[in-house]
PDB file of N, CA and C in Angstrom:
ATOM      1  N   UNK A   1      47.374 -32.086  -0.431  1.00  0.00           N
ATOM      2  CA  UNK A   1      45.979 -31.766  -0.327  1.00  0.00           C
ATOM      3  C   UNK A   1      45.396 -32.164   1.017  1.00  0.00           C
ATOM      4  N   UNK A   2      45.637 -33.128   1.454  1.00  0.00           N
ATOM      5  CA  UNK A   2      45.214 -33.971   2.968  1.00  0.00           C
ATOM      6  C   UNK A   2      45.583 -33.063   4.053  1.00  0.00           C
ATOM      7  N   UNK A   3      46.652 -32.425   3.760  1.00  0.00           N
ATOM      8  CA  UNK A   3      47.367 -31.278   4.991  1.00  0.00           C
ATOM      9  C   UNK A   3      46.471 -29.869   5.346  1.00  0.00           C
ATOM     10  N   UNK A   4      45.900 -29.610   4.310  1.00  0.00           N
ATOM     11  CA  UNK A   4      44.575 -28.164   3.956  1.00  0.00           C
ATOM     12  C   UNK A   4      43.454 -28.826   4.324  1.00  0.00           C
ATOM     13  N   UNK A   5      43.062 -28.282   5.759  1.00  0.00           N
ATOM     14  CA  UNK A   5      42.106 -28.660   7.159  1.00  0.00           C
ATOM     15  C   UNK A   5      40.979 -27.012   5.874  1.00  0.00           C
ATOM     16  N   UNK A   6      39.740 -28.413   5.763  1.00  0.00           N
ATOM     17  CA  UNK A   6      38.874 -27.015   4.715  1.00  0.00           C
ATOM     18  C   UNK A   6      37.432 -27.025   6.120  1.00  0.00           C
ATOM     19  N   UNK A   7      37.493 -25.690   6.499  1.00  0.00           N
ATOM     20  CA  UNK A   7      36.072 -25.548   7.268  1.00  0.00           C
ATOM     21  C   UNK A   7      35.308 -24.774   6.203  1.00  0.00           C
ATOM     22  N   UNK A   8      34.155 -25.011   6.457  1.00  0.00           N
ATOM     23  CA  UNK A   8      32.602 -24.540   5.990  1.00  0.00           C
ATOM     24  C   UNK A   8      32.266 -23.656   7.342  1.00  0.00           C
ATOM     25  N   UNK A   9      31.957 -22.341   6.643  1.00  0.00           N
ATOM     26  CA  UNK A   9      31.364 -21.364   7.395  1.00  0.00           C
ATOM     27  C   UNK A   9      29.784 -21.773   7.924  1.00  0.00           C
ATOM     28  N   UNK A  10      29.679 -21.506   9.214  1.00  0.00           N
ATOM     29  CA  UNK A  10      28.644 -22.250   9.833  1.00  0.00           C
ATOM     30  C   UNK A  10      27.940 -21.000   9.356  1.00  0.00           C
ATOM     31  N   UNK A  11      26.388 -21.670   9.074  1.00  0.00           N
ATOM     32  CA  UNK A  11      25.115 -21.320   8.651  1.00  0.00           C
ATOM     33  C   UNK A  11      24.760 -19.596   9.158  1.00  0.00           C
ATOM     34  N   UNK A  12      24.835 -18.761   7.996  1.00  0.00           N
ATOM     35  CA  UNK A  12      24.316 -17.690   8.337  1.00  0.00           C
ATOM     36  C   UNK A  12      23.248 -16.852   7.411  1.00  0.00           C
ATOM     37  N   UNK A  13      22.284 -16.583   8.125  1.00  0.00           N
ATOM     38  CA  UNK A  13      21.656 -15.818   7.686  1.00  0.00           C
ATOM     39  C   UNK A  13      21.216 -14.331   8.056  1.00  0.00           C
ATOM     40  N   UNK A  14      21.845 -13.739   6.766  1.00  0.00           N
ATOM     41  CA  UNK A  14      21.486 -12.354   6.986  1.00  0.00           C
ATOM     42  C   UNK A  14      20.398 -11.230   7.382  1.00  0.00           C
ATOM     43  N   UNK A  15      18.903 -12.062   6.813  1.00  0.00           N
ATOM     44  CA  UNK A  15      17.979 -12.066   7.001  1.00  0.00           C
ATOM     45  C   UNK A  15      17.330 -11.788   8.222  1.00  0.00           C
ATOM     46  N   UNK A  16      17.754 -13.060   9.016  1.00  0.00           N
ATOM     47  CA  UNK A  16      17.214 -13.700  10.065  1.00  0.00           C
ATOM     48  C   UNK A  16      16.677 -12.494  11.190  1.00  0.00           C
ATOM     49  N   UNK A  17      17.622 -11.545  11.201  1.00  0.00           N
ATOM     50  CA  UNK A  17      16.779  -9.984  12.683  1.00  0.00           C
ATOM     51  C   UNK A  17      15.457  -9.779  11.497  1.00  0.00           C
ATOM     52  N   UNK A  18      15.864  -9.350  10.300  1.00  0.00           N
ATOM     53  CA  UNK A  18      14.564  -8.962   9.625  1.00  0.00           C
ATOM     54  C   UNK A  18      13.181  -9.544   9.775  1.00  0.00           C
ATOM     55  N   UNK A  19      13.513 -10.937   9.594  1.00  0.00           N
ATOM     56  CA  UNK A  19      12.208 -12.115   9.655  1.00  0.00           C
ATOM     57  C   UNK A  19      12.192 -11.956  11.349  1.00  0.00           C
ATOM     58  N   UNK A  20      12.872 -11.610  11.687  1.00  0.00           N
ATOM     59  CA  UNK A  20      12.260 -11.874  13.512  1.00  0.00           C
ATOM     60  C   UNK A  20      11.396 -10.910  13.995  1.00  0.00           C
ATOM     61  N   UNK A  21      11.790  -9.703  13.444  1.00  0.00           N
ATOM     62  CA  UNK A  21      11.161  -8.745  13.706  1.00  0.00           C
ATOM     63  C   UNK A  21       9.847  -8.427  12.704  1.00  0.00           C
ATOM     64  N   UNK A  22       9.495  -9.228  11.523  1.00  0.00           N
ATOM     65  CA  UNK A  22       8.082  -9.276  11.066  1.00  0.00           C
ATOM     66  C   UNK A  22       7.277 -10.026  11.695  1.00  0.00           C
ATOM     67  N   UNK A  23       8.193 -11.252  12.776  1.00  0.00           N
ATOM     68  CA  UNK A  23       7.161 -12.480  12.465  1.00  0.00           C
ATOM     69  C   UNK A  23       6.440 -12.220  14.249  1.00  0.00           C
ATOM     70  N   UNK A  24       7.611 -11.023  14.828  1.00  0.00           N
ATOM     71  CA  UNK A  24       7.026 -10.700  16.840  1.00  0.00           C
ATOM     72  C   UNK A  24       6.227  -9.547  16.211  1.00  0.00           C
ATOM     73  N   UNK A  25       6.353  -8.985  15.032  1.00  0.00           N
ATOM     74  CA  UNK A  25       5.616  -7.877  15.031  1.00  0.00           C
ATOM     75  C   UNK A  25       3.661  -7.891  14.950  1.00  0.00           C
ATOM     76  N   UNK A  26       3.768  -8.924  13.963  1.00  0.00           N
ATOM     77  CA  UNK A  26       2.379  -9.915  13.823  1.00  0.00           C
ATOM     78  C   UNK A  26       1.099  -8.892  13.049  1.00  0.00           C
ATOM     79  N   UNK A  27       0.471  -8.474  14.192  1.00  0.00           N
ATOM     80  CA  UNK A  27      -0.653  -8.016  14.333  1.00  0.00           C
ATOM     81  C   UNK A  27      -0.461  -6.937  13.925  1.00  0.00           C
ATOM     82  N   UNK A  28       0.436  -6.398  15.278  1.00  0.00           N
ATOM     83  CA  UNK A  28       0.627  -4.927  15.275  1.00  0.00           C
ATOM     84  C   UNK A  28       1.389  -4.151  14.063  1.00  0.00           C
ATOM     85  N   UNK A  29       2.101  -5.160  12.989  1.00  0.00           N
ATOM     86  CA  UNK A  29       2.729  -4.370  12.177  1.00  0.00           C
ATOM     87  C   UNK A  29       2.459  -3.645  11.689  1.00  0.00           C
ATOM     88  N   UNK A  30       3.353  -2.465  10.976  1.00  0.00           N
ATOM     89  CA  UNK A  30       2.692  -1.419  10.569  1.00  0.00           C
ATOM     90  C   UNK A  30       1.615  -1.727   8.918  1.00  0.00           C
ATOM     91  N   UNK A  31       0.498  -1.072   9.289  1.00  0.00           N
ATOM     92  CA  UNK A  31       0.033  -1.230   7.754  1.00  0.00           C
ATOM     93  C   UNK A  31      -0.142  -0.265   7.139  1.00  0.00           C
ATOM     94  N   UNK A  32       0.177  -0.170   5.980  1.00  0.00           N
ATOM     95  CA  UNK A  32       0.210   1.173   4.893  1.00  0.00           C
ATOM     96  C   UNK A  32      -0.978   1.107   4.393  1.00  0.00           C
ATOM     97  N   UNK A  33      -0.876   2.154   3.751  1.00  0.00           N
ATOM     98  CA  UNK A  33      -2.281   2.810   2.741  1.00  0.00           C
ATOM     99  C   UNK A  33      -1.599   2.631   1.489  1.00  0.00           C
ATOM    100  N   UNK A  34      -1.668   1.852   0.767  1.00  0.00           N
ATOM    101  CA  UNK A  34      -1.209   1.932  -0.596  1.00  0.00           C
ATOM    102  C   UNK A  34      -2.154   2.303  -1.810  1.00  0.00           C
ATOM    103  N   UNK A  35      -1.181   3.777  -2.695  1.00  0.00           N
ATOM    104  CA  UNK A  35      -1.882   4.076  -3.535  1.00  0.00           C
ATOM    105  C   UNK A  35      -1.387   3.882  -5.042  1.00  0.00           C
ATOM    106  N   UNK A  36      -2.266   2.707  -5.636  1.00  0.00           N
ATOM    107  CA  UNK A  36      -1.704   2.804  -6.984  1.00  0.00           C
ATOM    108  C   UNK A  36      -1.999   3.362  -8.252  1.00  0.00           C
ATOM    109  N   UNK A  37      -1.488   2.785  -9.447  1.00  0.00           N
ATOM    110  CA  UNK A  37      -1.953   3.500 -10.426  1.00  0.00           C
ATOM    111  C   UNK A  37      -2.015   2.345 -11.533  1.00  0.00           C
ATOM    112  N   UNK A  38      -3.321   2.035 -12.434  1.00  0.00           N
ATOM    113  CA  UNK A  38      -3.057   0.996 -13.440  1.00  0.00           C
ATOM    114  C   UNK A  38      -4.018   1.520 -14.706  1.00  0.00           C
ATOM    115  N   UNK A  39      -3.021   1.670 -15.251  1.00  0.00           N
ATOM    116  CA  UNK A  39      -3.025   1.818 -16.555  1.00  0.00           C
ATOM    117  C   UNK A  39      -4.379   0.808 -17.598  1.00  0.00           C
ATOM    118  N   UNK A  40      -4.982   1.966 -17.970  1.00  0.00           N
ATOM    119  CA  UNK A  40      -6.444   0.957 -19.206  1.00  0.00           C
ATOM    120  C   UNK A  40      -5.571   1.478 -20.603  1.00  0.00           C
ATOM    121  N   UNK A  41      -6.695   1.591 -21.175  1.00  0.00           N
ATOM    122  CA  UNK A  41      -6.234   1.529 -22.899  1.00  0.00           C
ATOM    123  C   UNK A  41      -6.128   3.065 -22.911  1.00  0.00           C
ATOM    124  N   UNK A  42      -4.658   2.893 -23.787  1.00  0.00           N
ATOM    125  CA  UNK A  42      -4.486   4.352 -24.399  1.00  0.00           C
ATOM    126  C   UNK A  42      -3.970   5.487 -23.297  1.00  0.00           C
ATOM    127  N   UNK A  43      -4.431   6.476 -22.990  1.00  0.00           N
ATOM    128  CA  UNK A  43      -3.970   7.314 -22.041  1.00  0.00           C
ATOM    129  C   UNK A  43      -5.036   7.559 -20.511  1.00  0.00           C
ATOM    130  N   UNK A  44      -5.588   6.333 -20.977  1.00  0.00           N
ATOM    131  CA  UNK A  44      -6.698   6.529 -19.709  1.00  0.00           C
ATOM    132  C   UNK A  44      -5.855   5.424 -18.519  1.00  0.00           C
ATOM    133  N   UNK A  45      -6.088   5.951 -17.023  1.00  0.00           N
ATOM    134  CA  UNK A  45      -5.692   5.311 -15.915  1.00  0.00           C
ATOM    135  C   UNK A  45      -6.766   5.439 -14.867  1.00  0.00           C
ATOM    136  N   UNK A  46      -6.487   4.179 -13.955  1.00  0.00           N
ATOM    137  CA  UNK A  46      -6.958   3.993 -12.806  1.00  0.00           C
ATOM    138  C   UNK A  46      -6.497   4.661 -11.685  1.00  0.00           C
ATOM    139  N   UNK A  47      -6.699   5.067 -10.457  1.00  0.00           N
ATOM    140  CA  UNK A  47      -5.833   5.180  -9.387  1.00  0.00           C
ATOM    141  C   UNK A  47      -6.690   4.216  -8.098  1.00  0.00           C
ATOM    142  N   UNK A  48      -5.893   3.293  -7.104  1.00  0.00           N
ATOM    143  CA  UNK A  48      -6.475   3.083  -6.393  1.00  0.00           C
ATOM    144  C   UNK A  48      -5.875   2.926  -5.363  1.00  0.00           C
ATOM    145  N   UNK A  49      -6.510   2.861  -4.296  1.00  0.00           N
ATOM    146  CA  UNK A  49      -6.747   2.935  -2.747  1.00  0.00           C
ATOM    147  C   UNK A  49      -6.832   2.077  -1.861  1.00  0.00           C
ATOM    148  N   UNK A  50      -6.104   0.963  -1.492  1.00  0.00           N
ATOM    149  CA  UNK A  50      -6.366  -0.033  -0.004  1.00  0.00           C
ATOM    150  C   UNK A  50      -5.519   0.301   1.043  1.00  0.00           C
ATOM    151  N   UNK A  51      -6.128  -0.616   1.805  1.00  0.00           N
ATOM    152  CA  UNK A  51      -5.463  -0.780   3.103  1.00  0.00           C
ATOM    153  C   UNK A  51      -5.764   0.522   3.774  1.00  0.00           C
ATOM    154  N   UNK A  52      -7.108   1.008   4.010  1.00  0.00           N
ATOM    155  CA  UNK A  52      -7.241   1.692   4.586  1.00  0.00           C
ATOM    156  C   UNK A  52      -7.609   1.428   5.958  1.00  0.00           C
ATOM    157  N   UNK A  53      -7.788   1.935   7.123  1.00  0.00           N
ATOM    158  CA  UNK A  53      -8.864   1.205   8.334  1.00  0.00           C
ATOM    159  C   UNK A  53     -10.314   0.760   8.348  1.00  0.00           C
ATOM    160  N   UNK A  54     -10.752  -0.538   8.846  1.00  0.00           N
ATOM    161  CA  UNK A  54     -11.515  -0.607   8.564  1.00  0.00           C
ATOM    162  C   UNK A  54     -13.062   0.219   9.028  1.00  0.00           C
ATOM    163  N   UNK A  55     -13.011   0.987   9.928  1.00  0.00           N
ATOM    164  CA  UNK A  55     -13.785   1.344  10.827  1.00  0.00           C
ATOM    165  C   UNK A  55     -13.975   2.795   9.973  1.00  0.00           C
ATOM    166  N   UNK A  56     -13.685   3.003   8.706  1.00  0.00           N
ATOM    167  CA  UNK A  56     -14.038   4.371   7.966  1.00  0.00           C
ATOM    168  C   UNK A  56     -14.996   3.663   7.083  1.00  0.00           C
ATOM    169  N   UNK A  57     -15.675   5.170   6.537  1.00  0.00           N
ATOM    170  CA  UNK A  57     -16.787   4.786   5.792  1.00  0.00           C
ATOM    171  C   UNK A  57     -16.362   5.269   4.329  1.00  0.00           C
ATOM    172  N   UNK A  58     -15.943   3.630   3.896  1.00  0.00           N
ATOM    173  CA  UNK A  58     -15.357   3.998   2.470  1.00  0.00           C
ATOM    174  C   UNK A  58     -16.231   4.827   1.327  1.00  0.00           C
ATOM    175  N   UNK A  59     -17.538   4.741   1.653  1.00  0.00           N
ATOM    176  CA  UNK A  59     -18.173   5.711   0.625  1.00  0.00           C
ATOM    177  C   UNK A  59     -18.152   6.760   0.744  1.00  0.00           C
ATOM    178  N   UNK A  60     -18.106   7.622   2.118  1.00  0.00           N
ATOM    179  CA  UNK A  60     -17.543   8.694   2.304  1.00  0.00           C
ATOM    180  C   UNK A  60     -16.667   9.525   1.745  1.00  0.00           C
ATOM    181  N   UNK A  61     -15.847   8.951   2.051  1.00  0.00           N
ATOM    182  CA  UNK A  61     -14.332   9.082   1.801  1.00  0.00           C
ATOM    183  C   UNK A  61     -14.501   9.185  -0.150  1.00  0.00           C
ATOM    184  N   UNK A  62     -15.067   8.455  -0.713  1.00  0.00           N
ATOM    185  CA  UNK A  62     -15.182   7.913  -2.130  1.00  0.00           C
ATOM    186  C   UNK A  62     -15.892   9.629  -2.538  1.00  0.00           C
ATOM    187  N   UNK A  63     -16.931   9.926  -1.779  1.00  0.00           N
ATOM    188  CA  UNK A  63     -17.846  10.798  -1.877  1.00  0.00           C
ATOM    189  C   UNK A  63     -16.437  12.165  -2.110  1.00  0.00           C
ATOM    190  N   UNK A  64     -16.109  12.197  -1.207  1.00  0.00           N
ATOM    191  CA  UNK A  64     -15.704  13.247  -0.886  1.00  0.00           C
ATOM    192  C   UNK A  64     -13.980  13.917  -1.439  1.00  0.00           C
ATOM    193  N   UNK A  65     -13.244  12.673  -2.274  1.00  0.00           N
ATOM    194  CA  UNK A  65     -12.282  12.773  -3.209  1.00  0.00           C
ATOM    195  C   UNK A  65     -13.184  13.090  -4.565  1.00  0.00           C
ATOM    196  N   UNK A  66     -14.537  12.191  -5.292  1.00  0.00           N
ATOM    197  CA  UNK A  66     -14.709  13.131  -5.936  1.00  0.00           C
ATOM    198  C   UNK A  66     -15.450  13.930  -6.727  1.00  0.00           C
ATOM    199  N   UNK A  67     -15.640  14.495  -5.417  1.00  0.00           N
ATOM    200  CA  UNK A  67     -16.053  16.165  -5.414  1.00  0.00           C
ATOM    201  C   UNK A  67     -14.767  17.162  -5.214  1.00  0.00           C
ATOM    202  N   UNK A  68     -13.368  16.488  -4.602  1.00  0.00           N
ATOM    203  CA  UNK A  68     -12.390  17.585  -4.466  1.00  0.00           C
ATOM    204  C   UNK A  68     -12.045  17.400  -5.985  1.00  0.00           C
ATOM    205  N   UNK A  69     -11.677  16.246  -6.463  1.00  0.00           N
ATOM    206  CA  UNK A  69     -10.430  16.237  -8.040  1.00  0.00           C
ATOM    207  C   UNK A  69     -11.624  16.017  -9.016  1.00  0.00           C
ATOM    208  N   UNK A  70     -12.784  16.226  -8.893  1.00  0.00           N
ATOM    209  CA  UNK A  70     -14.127  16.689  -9.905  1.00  0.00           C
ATOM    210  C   UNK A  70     -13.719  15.155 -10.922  1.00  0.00           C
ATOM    211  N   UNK A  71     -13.286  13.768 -10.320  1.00  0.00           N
ATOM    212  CA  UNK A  71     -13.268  13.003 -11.030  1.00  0.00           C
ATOM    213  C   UNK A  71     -14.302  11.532 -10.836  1.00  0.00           C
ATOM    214  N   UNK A  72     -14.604  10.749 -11.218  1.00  0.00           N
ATOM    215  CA  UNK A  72     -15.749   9.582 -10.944  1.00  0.00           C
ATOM    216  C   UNK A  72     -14.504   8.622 -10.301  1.00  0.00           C
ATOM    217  N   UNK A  73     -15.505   7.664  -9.680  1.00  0.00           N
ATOM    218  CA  UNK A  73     -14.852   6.453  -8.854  1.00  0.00           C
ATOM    219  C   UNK A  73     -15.889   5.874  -8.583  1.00  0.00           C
ATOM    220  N   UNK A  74     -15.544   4.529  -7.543  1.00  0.00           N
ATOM    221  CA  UNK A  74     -16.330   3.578  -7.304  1.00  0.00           C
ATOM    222  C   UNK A  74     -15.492   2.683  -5.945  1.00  0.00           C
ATOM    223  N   UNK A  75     -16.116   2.131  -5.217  1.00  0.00           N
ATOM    224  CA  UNK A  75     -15.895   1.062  -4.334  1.00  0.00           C
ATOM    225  C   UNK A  75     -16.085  -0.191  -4.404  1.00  0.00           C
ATOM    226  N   UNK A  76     -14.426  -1.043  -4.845  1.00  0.00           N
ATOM    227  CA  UNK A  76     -14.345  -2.410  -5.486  1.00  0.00           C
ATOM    228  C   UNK A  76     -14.719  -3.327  -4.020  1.00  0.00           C
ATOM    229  N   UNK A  77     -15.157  -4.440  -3.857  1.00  0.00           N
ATOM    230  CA  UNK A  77     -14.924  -5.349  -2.785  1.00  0.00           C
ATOM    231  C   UNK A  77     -13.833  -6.238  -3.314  1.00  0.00           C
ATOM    232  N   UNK A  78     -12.762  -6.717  -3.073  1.00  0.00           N
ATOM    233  CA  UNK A  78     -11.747  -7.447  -3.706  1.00  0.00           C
ATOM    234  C   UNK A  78     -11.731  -8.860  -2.390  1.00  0.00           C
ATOM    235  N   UNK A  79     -12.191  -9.944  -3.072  1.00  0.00           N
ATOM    236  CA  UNK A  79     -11.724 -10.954  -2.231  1.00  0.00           C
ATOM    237  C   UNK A  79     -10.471 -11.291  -1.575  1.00  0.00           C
ATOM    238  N   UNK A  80      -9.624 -10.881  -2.183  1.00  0.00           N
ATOM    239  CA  UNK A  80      -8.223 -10.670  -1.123  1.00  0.00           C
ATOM    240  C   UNK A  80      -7.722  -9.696  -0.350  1.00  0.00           C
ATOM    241  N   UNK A  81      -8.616  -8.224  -0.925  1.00  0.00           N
ATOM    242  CA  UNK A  81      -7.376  -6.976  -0.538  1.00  0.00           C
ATOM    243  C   UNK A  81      -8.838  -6.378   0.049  1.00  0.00           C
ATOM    244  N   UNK A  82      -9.806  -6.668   0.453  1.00  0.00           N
ATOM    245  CA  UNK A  82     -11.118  -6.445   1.022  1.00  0.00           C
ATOM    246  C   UNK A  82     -11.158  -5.140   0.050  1.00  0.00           C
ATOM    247  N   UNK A  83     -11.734  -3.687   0.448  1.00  0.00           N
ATOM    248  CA  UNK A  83     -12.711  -3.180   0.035  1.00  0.00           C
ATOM    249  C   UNK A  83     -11.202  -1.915  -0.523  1.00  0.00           C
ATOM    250  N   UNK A  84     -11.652  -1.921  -1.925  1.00  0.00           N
ATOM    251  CA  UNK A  84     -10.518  -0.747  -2.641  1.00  0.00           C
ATOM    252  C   UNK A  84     -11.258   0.723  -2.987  1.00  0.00           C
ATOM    253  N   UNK A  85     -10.827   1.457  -3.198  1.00  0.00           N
ATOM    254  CA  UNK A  85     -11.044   2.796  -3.992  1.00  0.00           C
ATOM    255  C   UNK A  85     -10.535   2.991  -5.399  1.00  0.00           C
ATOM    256  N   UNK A  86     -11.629   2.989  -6.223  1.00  0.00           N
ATOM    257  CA  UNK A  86     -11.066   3.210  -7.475  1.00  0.00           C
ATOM    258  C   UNK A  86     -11.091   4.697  -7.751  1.00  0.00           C
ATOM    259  N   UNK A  87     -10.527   5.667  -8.381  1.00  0.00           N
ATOM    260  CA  UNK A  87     -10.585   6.517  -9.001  1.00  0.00           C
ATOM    261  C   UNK A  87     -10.345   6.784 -10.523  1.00  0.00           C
ATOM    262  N   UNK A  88     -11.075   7.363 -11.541  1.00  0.00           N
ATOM    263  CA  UNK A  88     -10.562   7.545 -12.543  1.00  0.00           C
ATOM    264  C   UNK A  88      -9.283   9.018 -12.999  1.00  0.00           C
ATOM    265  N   UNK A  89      -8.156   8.055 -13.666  1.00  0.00           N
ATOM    266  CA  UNK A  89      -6.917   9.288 -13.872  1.00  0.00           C
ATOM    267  C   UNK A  89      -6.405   9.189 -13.060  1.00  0.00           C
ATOM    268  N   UNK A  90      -5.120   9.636 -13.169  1.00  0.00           N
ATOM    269  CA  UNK A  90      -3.885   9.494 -12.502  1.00  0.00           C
ATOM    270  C   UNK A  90      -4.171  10.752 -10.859  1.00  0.00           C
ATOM    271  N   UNK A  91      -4.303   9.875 -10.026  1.00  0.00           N
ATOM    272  CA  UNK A  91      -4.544  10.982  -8.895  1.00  0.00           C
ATOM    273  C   UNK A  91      -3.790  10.764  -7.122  1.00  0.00           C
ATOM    274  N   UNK A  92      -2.672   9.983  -7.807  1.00  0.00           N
ATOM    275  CA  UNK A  92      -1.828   9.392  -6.401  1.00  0.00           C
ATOM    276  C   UNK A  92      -1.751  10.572  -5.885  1.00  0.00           C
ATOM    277  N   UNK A  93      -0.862  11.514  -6.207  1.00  0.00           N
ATOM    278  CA  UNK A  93      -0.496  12.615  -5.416  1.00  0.00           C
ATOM    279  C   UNK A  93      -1.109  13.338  -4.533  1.00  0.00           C
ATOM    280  N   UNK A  94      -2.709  13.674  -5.202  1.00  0.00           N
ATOM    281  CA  UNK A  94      -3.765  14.286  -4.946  1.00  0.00           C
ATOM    282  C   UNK A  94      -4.362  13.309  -3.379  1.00  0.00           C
ATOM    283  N   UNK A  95      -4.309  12.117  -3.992  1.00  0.00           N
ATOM    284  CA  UNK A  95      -5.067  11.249  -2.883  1.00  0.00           C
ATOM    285  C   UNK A  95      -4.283  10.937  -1.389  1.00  0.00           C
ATOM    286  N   UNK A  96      -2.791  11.221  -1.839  1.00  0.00           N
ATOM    287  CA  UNK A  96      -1.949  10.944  -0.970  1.00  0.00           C
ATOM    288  C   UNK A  96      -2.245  12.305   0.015  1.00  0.00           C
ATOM    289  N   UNK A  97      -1.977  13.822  -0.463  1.00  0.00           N
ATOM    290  CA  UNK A  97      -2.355  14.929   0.484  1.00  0.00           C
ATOM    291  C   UNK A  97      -3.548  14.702   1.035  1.00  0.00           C
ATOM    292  N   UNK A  98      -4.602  14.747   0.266  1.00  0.00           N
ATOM    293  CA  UNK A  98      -5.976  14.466   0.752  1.00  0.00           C
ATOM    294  C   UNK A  98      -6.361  13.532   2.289  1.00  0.00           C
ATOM    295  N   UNK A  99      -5.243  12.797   1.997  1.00  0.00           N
ATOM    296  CA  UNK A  99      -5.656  11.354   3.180  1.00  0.00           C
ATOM    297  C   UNK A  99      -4.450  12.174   4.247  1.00  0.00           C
ATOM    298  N   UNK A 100      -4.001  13.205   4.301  1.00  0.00           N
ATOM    299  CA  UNK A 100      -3.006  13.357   5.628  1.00  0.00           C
ATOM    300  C   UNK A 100      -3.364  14.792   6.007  1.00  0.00           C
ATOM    301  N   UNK A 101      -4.282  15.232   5.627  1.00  0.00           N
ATOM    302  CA  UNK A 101      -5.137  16.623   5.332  1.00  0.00           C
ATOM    303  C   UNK A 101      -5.827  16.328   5.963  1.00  0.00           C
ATOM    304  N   UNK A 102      -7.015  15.041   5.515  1.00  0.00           N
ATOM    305  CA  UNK A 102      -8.352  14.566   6.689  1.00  0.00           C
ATOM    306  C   UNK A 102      -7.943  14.136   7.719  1.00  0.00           C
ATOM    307  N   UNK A 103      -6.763  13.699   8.038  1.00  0.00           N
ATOM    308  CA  UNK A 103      -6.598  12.923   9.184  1.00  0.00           C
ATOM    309  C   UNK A 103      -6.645  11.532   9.000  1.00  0.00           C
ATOM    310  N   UNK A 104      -7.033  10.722   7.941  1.00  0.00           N
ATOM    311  CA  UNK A 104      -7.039   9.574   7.857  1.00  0.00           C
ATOM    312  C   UNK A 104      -5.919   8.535   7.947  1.00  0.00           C
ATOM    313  N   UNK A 105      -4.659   9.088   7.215  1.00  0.00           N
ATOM    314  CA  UNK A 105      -3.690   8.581   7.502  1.00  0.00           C
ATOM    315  C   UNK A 105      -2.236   9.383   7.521  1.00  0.00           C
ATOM    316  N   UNK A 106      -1.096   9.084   8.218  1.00  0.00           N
ATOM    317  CA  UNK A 106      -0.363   9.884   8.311  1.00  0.00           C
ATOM    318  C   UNK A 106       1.078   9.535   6.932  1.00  0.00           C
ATOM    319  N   UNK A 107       1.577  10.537   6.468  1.00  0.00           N
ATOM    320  CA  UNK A 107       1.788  10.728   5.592  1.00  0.00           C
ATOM    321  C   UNK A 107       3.407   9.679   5.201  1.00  0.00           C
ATOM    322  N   UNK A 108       3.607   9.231   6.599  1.00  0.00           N
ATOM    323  CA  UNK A 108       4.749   8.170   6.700  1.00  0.00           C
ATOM    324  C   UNK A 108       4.181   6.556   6.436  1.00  0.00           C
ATOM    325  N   UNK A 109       3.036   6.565   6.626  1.00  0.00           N
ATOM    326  CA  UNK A 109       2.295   5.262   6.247  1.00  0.00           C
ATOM    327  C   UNK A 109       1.904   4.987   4.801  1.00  0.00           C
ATOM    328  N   UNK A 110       1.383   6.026   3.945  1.00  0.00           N
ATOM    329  CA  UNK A 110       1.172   6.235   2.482  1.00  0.00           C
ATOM    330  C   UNK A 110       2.256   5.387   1.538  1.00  0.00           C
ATOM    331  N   UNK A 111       1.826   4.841   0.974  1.00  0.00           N
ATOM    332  CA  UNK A 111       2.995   3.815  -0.001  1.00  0.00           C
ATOM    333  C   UNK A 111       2.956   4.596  -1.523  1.00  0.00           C
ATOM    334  N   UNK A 112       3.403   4.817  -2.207  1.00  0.00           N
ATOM    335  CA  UNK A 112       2.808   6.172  -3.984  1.00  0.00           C
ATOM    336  C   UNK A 112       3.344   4.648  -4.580  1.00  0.00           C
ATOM    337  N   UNK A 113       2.615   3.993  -5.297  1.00  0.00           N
ATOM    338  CA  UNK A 113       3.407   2.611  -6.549  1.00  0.00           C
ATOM    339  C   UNK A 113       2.824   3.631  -7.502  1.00  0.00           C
ATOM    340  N   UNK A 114       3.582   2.919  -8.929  1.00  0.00           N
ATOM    341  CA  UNK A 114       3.297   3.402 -10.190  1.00  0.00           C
ATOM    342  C   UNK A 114       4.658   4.068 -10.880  1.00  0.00           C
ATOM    343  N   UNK A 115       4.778   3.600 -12.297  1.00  0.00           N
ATOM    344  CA  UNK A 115       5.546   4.631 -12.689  1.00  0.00           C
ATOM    345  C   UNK A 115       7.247   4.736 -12.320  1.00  0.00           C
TER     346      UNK A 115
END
């Protein structure tokens, strides 16, 4: 047993380009538009909307989805995720064209959760 020289593989992490490249990216990283979907009672759903820029006028925007999908919504202030879009019913898809149609965001930035 004394004759079997045992090395330990020096410290690697696989990770490590990944975390380097979030942590130089900082500021500038990319930020998505994420659109989700959450489920109320029964067959009724939410759809919602952050991470948009801040320099748009979320009521606008609120205004003007719906009058396209003829559905109600509202503008949450969320202490963590600042200012959301609610929509009522399932309307990711809809909201996802809509936002790369206006110009608001481009269609590689859009995140679809749900489901």
């Amino acid at each position: 047993m004394s004759d079997l020289d045992v090395q330990l593989p020096s410290a690697f992490d696989p990770f490590a380009e990944a975390n380097a490249e979030d942590s130089s990216a900082g500021a500038g990283s990319k930020d998505y538009v994420h659109v989700r979907i959450q489920q109320r009672n029964g067959r009724k759903s939410l759809t919602t909307v952050q991470g948009l820029k801040k320099e748009y006028s979320y009521n606008k925007i609120l205004k003007d989805l719906k009058k396209e999908f003829c559905c109600n919504g509202t503008v949450v202030q969320d202490p963590e995720l600042g200012q959301v879009i609610q929509l009522q019913g399932d309307q990711r898809k809809n909201v996802a064209t809509f936002l790369v149609q206006a110009g608001i965001a481009k269609k590689d930035s859009i995140k679809i959760h749900g489901f």
